[in-house]
N, C-alpha and C. Protein backbone atom coordinates (compact mmCIF):
# COMPACT_ATOMS: atom_id res chain seq x y z
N UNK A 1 0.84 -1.18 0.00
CA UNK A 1 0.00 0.00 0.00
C UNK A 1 0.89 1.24 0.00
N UNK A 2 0.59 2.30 -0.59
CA UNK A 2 1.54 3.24 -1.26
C UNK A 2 0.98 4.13 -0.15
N UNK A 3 1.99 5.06 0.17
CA UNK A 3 1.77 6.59 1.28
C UNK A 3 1.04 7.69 0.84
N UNK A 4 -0.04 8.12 1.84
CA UNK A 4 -0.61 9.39 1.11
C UNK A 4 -0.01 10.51 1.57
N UNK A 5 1.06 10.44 2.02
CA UNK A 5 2.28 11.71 2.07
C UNK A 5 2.60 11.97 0.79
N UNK A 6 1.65 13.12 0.14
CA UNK A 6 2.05 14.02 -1.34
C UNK A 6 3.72 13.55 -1.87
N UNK A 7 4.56 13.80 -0.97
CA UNK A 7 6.21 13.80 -1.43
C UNK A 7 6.34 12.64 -1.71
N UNK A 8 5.56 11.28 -1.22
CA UNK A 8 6.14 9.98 -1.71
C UNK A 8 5.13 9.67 -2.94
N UNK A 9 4.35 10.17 -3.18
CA UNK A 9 3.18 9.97 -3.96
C UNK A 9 4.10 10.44 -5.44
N UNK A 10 4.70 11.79 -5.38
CA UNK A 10 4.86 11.95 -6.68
C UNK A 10 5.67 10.84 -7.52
N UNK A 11 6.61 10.27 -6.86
CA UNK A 11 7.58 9.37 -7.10
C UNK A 11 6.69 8.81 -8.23
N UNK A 12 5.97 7.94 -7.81
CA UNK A 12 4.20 7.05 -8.55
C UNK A 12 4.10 7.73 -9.49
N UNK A 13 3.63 8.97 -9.32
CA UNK A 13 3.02 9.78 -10.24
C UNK A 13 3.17 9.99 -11.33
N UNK A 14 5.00 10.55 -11.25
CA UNK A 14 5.64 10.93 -12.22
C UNK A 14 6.12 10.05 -12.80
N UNK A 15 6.44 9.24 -12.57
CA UNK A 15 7.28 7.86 -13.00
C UNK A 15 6.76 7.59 -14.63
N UNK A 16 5.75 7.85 -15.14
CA UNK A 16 5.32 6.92 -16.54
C UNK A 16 5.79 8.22 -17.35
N UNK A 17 6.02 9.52 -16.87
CA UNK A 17 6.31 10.49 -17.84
C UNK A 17 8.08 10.83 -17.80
N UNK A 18 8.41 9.79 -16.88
CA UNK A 18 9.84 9.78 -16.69
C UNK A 18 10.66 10.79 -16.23
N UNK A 19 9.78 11.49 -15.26
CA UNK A 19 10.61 12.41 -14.26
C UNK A 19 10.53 11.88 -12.99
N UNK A 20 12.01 12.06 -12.57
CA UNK A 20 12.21 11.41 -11.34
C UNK A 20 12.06 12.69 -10.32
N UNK A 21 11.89 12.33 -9.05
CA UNK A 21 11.71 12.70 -7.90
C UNK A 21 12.91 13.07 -7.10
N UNK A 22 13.73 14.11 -6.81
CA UNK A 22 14.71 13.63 -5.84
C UNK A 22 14.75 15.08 -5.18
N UNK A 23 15.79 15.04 -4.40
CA UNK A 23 15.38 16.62 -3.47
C UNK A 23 17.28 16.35 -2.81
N UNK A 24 17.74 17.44 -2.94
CA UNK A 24 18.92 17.31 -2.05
C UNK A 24 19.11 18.22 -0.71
N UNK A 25 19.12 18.23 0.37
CA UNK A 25 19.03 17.88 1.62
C UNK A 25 20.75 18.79 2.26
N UNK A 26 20.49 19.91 2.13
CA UNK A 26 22.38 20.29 2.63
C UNK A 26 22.15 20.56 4.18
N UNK A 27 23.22 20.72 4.71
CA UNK A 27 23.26 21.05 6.21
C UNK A 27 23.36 22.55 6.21
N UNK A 28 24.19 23.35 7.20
CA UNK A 28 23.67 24.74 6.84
C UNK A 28 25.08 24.59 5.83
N UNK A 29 24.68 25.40 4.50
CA UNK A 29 25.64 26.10 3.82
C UNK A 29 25.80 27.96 3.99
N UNK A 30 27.25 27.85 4.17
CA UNK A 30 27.82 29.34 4.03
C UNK A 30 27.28 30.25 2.99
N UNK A 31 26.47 31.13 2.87
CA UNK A 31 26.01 32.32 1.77
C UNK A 31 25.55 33.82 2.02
N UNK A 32 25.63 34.75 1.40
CA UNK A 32 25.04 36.06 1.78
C UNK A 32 24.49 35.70 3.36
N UNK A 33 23.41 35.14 3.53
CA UNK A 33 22.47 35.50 4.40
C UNK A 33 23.00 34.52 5.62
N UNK A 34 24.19 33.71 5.86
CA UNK A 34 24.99 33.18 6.67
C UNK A 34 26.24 33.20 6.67
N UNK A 35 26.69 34.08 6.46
CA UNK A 35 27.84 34.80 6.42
C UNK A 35 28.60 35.35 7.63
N UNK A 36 27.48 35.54 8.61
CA UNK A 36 27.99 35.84 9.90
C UNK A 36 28.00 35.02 10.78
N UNK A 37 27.89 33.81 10.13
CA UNK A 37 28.20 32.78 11.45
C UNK A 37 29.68 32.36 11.23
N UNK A 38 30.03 32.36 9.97
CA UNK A 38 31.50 32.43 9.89
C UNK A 38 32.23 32.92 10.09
N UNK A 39 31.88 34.34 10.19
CA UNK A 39 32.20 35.69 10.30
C UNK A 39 32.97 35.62 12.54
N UNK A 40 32.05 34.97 12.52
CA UNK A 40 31.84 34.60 14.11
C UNK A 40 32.47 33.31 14.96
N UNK A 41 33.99 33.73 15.24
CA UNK A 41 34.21 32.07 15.43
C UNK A 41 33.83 31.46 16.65
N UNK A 42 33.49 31.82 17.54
CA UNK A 42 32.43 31.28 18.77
C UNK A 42 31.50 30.46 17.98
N UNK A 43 30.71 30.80 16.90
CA UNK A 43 29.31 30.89 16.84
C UNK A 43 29.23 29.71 15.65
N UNK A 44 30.59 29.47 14.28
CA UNK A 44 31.17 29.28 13.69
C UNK A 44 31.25 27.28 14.45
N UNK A 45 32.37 27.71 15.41
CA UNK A 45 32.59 26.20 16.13
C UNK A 45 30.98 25.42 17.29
N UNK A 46 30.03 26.45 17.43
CA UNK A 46 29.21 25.80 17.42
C UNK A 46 28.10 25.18 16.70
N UNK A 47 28.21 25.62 15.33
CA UNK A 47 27.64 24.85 14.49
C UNK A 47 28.55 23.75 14.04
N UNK A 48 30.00 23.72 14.08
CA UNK A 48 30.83 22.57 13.48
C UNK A 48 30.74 21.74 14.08
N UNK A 49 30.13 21.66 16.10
CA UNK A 49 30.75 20.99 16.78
C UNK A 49 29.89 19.96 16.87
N UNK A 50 28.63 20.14 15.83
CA UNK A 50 27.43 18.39 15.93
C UNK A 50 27.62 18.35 14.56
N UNK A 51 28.65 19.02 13.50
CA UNK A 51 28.54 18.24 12.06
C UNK A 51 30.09 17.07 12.48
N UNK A 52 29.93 16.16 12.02
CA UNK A 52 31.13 14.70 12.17
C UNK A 52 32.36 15.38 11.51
N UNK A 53 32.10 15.89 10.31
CA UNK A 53 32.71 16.33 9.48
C UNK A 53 33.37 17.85 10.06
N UNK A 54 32.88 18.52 11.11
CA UNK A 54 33.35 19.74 11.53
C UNK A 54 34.00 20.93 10.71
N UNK A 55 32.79 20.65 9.92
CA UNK A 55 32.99 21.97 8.57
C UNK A 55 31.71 22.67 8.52
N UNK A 56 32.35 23.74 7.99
CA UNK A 56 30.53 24.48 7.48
C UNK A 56 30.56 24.12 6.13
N UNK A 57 29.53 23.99 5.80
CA UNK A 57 29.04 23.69 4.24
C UNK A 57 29.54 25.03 3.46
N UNK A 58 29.42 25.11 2.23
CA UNK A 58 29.57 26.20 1.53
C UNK A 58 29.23 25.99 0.09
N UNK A 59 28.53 26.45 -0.75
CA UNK A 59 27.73 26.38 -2.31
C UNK A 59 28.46 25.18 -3.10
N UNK A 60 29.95 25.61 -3.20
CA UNK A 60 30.27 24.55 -3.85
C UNK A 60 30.22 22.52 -3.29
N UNK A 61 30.19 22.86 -1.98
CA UNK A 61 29.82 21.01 -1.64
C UNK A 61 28.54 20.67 -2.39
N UNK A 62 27.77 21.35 -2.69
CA UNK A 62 26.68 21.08 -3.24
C UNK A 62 26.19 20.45 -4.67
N UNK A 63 27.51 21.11 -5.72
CA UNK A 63 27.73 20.76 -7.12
C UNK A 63 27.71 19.24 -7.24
N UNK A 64 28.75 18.69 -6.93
CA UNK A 64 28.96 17.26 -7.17
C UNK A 64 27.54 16.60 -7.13
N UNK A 65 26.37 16.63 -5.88
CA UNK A 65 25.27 16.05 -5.49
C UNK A 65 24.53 16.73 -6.76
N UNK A 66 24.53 17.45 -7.28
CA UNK A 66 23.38 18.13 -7.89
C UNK A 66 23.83 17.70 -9.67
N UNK A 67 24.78 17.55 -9.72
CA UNK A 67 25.42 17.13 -11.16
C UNK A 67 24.92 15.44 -11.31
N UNK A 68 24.92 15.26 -9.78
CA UNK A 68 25.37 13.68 -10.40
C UNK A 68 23.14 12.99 -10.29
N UNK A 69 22.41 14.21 -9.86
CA UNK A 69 21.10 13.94 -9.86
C UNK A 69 20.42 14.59 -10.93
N UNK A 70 21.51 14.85 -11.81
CA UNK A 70 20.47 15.94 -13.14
C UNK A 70 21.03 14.80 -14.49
N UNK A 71 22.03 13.97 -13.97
CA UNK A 71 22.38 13.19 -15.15
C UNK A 71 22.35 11.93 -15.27
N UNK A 72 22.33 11.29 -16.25
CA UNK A 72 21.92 9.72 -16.06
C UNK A 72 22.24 8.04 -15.12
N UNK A 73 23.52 9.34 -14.43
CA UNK A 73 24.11 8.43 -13.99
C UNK A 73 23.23 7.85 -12.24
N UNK A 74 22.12 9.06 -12.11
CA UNK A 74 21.10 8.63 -11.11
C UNK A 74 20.01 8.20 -12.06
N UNK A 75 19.89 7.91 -13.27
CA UNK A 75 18.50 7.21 -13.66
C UNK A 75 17.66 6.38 -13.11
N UNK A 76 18.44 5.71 -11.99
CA UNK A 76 17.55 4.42 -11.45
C UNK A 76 17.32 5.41 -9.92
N UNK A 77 17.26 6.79 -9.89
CA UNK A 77 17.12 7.22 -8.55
C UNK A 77 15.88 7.81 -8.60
N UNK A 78 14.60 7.49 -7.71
CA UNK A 78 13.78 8.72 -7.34
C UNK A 78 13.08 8.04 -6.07
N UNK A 79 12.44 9.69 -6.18
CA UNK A 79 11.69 9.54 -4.49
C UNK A 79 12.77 9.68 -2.72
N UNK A 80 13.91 10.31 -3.43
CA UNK A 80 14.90 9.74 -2.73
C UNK A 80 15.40 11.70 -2.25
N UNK A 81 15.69 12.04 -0.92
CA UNK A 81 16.67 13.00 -0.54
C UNK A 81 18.20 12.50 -0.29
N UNK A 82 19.01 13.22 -0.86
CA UNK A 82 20.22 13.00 -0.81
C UNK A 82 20.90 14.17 -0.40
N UNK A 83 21.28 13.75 1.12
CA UNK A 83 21.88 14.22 2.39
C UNK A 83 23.03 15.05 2.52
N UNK A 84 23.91 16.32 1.82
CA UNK A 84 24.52 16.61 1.75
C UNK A 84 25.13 17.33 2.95
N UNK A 85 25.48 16.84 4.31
CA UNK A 85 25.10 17.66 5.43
C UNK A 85 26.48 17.47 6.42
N UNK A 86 27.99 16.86 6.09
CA UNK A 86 28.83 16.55 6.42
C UNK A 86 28.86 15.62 7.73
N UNK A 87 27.44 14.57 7.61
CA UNK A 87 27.28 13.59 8.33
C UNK A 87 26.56 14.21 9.53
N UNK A 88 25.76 14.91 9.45
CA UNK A 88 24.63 15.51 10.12
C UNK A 88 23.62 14.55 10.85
N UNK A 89 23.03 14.14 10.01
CA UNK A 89 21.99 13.37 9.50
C UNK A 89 22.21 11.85 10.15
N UNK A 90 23.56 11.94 9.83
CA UNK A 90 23.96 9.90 10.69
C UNK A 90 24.39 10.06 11.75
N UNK A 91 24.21 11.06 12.52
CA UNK A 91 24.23 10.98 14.34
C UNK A 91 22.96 11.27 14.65
């Protein structure tokens, strides 16, 4: 029996017109409007200090995930968020 949560539904939906579903998922990334948490190294090491990875994100971590979900090489992917969050997510 399939979910009537809209977000898993489209997966179904879309599928016969062959658009896939996927959503990518970052932790906080560095930009204009977060700029001052970097800016801030108190403030800076307390956001690093629950990523595993103890980095701040920043635009470019993002490319690789987003290249590799616009091209065929995810064809067999949907319905799926892909976690870009420097291991956020797995603690």
């Amino acid at each position: 029996m399939r979910s009537f949560d809209k977000k898993k539904e489209l997966p179904f939906e879309l599928a016969p017109y062959k658009i896939r579903v996927t959503a990518v998922g970052p932790a906080l990334i560095i930009t204009p409007g977060t700029i001052h948490i970097q800016a801030n190294p108190e403030l800076a090491d307390k956001y690093k200090s629950v990523i595993p990875l103890n980095k701040l994100g920043v635009p470019e971590d993002l490319i690789g995930t987003a290249v590799f979900l616009a091209s065929e090489a995810s064809g067999f992917i949907t319905g799926q968020t892909i976690y870009v969050d420097g291991g956020l997510t797995a603690s």
